[in-house]
Protein backbone atom coordinates (compact mmCIF):
# COMPACT_ATOMS: atom_id res chain seq x y z
CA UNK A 1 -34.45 -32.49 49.64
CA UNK A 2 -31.45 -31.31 47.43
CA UNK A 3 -31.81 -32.14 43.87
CA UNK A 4 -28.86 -35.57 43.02
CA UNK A 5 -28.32 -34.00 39.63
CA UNK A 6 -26.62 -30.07 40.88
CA UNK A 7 -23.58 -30.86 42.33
CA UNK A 8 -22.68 -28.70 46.11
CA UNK A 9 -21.61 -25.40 45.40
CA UNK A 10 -17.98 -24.61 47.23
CA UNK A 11 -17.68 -20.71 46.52
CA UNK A 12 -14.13 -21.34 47.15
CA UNK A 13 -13.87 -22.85 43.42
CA UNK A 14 -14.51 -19.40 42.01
CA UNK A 15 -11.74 -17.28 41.47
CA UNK A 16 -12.97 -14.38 39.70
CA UNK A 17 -15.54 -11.94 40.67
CA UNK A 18 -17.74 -9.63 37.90
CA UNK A 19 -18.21 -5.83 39.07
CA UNK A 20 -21.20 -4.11 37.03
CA UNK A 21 -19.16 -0.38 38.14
CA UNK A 22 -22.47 1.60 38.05
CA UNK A 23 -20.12 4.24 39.84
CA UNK A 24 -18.94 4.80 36.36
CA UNK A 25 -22.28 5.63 35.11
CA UNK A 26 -22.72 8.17 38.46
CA UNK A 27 -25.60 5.90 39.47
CA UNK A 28 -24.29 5.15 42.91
CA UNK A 29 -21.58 6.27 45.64
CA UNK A 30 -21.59 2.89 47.16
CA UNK A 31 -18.70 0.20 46.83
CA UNK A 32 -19.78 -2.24 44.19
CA UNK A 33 -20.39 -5.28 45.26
CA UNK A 34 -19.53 -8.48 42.86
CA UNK A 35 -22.63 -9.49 40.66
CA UNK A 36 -21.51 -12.96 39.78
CA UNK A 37 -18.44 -15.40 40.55
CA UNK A 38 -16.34 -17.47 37.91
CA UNK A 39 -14.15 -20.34 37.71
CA UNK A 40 -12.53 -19.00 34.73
CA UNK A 41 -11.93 -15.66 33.81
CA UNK A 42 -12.76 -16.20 30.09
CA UNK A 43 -16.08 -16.72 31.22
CA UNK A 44 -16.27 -13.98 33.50
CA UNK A 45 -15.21 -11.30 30.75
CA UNK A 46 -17.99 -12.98 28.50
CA UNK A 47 -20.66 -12.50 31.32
CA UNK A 48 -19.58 -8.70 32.25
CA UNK A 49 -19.45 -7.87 28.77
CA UNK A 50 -22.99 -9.26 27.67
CA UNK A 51 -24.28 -7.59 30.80
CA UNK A 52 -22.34 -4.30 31.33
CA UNK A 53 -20.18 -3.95 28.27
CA UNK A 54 -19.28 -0.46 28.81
CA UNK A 55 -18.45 -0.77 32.76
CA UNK A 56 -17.72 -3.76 33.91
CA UNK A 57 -14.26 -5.09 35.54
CA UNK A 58 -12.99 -8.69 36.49
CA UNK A 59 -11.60 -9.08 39.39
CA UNK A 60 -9.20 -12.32 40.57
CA UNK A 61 -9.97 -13.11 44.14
CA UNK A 62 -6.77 -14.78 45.04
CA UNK A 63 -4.46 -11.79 44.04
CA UNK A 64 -6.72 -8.71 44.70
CA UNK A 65 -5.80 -7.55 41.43
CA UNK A 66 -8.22 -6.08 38.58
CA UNK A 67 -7.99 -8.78 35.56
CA UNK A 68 -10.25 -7.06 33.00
CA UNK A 69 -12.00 -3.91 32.41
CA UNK A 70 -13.73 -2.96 29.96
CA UNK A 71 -12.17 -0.11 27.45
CA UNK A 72 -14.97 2.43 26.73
CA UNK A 73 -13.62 5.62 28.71
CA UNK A 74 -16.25 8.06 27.61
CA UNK A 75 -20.01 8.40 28.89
């Protein structure tokens, strides 16, 4: 039985998608696949950064286009 209190989930009320980029650390050759969907990208950029802060990238959903990235360009 579903818990009253959690409302239903509609993944189509997230709009922006958190990429960890381990290709940036030469830990894979696979595409990345998102880690964690956002409503808002503020949050987003909060999550990738306390998670990956040297590789991650925000990515809106509805445009395609990268939102955020994070600035450290040397390994």
């Amino acid at each position: 039985m579903a818990d009253s209190r959690l409302a239903p989930t509609n993944p189509t009320d997230y709009r922006f998608a958190v990429h960890c980029c381990a290709h940036k650390w030469d830990l894979t050759d696979k595409p990345d696949r998102a880690v964690a969907l956002f409503e808002h990208v503020a949050v987003a950029k909060r999550f990738g950064g306390l998670m990956w802060p040297d590789t991650f990238e925000v990515i809106d959903l509805i445009t395609g286009e990268k939102v955020w990235a994070s600035t450290r360009t040397t390994f």
